[in-house]
Protein backbone atom coordinates (compact mmCIF):
# COMPACT_ATOMS: atom_id res chain seq x y z
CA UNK A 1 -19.30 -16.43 37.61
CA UNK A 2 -16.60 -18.83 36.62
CA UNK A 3 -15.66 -21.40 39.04
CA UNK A 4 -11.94 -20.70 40.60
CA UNK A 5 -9.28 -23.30 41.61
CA UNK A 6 -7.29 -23.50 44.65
CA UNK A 7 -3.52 -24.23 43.47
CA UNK A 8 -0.77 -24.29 46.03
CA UNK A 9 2.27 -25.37 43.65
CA UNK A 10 3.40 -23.68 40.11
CA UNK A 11 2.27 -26.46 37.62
CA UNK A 12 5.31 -25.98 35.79
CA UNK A 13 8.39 -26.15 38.17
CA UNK A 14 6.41 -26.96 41.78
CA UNK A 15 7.33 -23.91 43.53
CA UNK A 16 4.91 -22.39 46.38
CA UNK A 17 2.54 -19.91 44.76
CA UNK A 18 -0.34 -20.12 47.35
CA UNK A 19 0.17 -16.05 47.84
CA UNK A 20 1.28 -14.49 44.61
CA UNK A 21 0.01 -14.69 41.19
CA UNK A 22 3.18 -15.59 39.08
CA UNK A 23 5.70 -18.06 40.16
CA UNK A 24 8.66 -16.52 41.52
CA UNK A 25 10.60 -18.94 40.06
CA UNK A 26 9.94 -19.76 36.24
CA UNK A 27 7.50 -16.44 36.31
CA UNK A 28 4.76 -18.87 35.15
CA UNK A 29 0.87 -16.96 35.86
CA UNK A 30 -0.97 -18.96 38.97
CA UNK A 31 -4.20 -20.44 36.73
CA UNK A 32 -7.12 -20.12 38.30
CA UNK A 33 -9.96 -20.74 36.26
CA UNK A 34 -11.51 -23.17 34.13
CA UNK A 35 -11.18 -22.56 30.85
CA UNK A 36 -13.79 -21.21 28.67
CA UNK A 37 -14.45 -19.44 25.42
CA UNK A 38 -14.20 -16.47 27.31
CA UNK A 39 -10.93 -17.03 28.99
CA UNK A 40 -9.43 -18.71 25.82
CA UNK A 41 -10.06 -15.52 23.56
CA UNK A 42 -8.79 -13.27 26.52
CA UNK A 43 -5.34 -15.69 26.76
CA UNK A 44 -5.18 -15.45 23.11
CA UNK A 45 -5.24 -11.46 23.19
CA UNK A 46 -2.98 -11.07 26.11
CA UNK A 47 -0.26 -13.55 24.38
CA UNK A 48 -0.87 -12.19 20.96
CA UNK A 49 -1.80 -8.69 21.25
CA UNK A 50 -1.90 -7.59 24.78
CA UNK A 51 -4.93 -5.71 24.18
CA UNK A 52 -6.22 -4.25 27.01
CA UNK A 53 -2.77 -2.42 27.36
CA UNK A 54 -0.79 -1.84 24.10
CA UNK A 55 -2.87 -2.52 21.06
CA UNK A 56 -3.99 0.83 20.05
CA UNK A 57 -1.02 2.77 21.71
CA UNK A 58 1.16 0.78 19.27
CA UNK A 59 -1.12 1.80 16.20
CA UNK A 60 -1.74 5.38 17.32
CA UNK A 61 2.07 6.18 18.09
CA UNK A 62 3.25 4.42 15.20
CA UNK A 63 1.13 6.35 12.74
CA UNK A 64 2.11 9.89 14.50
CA UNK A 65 5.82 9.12 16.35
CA UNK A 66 7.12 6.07 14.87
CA UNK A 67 10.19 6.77 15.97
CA UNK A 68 9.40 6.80 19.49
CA UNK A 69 7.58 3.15 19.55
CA UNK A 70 11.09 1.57 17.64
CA UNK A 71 13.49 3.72 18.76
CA UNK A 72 12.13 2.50 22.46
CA UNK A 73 11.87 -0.56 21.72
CA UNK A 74 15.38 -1.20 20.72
CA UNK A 75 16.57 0.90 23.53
CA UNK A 76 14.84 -1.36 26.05
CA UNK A 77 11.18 -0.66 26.31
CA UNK A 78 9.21 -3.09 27.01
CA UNK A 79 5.24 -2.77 28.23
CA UNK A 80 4.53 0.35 26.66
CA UNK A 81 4.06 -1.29 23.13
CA UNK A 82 3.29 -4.26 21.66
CA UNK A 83 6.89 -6.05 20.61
CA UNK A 84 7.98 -6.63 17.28
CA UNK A 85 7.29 -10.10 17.04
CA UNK A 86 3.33 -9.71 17.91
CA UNK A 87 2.95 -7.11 15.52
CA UNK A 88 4.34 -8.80 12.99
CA UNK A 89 2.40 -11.91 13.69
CA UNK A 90 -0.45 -9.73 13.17
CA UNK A 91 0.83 -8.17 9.96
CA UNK A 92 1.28 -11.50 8.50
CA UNK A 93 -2.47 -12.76 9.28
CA UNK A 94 -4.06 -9.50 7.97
CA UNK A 95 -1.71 -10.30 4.55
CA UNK A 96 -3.14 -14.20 4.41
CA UNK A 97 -6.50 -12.87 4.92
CA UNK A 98 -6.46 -9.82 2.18
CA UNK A 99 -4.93 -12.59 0.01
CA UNK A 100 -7.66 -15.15 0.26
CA UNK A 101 -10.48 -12.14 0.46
CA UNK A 102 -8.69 -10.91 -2.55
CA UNK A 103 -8.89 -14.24 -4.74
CA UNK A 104 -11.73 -15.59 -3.33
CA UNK A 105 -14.10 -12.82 -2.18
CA UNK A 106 -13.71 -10.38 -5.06
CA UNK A 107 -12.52 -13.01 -7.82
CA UNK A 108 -9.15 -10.98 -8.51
CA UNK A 109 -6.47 -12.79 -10.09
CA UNK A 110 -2.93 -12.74 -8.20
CA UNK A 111 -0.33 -9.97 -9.77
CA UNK A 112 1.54 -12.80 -10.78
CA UNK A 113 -0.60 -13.63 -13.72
CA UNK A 114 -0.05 -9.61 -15.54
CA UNK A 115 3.75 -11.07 -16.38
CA UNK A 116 4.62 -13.34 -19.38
CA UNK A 117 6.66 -16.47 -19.41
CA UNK A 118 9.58 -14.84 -19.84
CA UNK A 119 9.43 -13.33 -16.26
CA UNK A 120 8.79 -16.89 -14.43
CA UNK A 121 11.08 -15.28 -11.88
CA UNK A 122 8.97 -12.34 -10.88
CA UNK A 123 6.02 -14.86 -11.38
CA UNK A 124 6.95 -17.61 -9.07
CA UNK A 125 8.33 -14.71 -6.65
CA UNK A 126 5.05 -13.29 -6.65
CA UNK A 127 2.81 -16.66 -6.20
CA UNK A 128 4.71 -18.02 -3.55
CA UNK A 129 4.64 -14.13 -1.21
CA UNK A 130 0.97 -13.75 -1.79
CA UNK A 131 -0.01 -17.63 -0.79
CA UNK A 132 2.69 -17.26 2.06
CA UNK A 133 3.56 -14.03 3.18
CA UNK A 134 5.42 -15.07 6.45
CA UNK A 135 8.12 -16.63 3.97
CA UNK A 136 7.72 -13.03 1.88
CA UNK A 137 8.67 -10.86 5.00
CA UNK A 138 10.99 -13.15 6.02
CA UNK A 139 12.78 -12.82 2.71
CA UNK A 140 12.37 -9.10 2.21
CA UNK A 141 12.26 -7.92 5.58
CA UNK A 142 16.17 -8.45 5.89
CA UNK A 143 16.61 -7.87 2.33
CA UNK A 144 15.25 -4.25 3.32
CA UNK A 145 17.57 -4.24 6.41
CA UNK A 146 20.36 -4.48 4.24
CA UNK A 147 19.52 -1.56 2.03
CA UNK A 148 18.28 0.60 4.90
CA UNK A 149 21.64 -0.08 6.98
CA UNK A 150 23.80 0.56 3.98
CA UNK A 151 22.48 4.09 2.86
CA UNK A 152 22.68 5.09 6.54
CA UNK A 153 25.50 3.17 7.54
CA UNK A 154 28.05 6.59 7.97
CA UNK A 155 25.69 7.38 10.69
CA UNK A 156 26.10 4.13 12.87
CA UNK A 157 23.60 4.40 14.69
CA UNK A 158 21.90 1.40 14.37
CA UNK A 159 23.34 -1.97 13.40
CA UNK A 160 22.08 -4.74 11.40
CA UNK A 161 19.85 -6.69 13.82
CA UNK A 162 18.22 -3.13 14.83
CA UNK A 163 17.56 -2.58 10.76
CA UNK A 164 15.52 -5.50 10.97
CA UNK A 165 13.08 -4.85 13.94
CA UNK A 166 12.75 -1.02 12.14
CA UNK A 167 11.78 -2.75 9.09
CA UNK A 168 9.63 -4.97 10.90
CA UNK A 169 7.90 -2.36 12.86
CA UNK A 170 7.90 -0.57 9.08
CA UNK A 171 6.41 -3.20 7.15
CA UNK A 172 3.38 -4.24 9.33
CA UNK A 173 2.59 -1.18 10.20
CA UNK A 174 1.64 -0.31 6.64
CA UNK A 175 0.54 -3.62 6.48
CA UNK A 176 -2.35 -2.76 8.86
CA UNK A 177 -3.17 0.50 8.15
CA UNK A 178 -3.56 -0.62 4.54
CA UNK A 179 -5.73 -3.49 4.98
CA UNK A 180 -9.17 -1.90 5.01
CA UNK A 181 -8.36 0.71 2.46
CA UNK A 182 -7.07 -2.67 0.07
CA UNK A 183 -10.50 -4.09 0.66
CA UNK A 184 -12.21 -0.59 -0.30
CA UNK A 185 -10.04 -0.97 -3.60
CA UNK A 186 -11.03 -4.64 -4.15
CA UNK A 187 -14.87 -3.29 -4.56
CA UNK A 188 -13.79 -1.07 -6.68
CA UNK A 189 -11.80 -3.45 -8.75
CA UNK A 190 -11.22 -0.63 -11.98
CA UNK A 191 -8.95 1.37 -9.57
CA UNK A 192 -6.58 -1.15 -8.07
CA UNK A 193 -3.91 -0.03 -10.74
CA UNK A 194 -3.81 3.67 -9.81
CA UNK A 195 -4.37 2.59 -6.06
CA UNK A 196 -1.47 0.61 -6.12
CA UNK A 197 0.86 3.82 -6.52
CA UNK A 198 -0.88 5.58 -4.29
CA UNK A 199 -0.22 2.89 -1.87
CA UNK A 200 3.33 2.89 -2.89
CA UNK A 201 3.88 6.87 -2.67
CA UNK A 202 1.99 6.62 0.72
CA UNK A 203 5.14 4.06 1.79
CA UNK A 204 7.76 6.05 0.76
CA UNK A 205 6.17 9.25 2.81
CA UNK A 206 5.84 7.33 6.14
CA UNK A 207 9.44 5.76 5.64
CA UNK A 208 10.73 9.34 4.63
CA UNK A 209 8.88 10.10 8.02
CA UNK A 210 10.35 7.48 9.72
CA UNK A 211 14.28 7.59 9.39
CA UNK A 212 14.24 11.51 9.46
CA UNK A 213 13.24 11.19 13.00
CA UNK A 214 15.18 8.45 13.49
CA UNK A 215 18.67 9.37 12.42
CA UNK A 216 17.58 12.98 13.17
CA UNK A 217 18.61 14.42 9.68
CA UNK A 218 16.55 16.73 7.07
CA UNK A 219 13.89 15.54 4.48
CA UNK A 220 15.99 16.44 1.74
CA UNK A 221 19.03 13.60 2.83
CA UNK A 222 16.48 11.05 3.58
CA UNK A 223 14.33 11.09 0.11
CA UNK A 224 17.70 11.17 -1.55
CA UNK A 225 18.95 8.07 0.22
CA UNK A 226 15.99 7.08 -0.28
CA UNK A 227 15.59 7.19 -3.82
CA UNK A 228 19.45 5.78 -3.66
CA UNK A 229 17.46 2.59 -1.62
CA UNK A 230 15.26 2.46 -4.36
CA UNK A 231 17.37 2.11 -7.02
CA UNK A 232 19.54 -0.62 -5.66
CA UNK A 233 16.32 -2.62 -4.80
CA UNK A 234 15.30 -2.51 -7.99
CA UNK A 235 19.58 -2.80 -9.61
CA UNK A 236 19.23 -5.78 -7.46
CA UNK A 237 16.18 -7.35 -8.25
CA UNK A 238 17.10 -6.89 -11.88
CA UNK A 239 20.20 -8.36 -11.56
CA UNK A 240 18.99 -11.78 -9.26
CA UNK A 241 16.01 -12.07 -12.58
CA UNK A 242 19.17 -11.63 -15.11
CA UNK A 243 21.14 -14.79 -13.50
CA UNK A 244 18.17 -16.79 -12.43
CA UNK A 245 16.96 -16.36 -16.28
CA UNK A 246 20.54 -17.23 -17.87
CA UNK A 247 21.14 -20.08 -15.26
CA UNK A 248 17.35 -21.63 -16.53
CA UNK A 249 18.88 -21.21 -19.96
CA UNK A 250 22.17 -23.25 -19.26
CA UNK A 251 20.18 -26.00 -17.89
CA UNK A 252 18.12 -26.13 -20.57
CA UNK A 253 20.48 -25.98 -22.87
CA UNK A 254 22.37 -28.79 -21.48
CA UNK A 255 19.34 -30.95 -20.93
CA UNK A 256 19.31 -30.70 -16.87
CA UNK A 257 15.35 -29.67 -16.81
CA UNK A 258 13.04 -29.53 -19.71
């Protein structure tokens, strides 16, 4: 049995927590043990995950009632789920590791390298979101917020910042729930192509799912808008590759880079 010790004072801000387990104060938790590998991976989980209280709530209900865990979230709950930021935290890990598993464990070359030269755009794009996908959701995660708030924006129900934790809670959910299922694929390298728009039509379901219970509207409104979403990502994407490619060509021409 680990060894306990007596504290009196909060170690943070020196208020009395003899009786109570958090500081009343600065809300700091009383530490009472030594550490050990035991407590460090429990800390860890509580910070990080919350385990023993949210972990597989937030997976379950997300899968089944996604609306529920975001809609409740922005509307002020709390404890029930684990918060945006965690899961997204976790998202982001699970994407470094199918990344490095990827290249490393099963010898497959990034998507980067099926583009030519002429698409250094979508190349470099590509590179730097698989070898750092924190900076990749951080760059299409609002980018998504945009698209999502503008096809719904007559119904006003959300605003901006509220796009972006439904688009968080969007994209690392499917994040995680694809992760084994992208491993499964890696072993079977000769289906990754087909898998890939199965994995793609299986995204477009769940966020068909997803903002028909959120804004409370038929199927048929949200796969339009959401086809309507679609097409200005890609109008969009096209366009950003179009100037990036003419403004490589002025500088070249004009002898700024090689």
């Amino acid at each position: 049995m680990a060894k306990t010790i007596t504290i009196k004072n909060c170690k943070n801000c020196k208020n009395n927590i003899e009786d109570v387990n958090f500081c009343s104060n600065c809300g700091a938790k009383k530490i009472t043990k030594r550490i050990t590998f035991k407590n460090l991976i429990t800390e860890i989980s509580e910070v990080y995950l919350n385990v023993d209280n949210t972990f597989i709530n937030t997976i379950k209900d997300l899968t089944t009632k996604p609306h529920i865990v975001i809609d409740g979230y922005i509307n002020g709950v709390r404890k029930r789920y684990l918060n945006v930021a965690s899961y997204f935290l976790l998202s982001v890990t699970l994407a470094a590791m199918l990344t490095f598993i990827k290249e490393r464990g099963f010898d497959i070359p990034s998507e980067a390298k099926k583009y030519d030269e002429s698409a250094k755009f979508v190349q470099l794009f590509i590179e730097v979101t698989e070898k750092f996908p924190t900076l990749g959701y951080f760059l299409l995660i609002p980018f998504y917020a945009v698209i999502s708030r503008f096809i719904f924006r007559k119904y006003k129900k959300y605003n901006f910042t509220e796009h972006i934790v439904i688009n968080s809670y969007l994209t690392s959910h499917l994040t995680i729930l694809t992760f084994i299922p992208y491993i499964i694929t890696f072993i079977f390298g000769d289906y990754i192509e087909k898998s890939s728009f199965i994995f793609l039509l299986i995204q477009f379901i769940y966020a068909t799912f997803l903002f028909k219970n959120l804004y409370l509207i038929s199927y048929k409104k949200v796969i339009i808008k959401g086809f309507i979403g679609w097409f200005l990502v890609i109008l969009i994407t096209i366009g950003i590759g179009v100037i990036i490619a003419l403004s490589s060509k002025f500088l070249k021409e004009y002898g700024f880079i090689n």
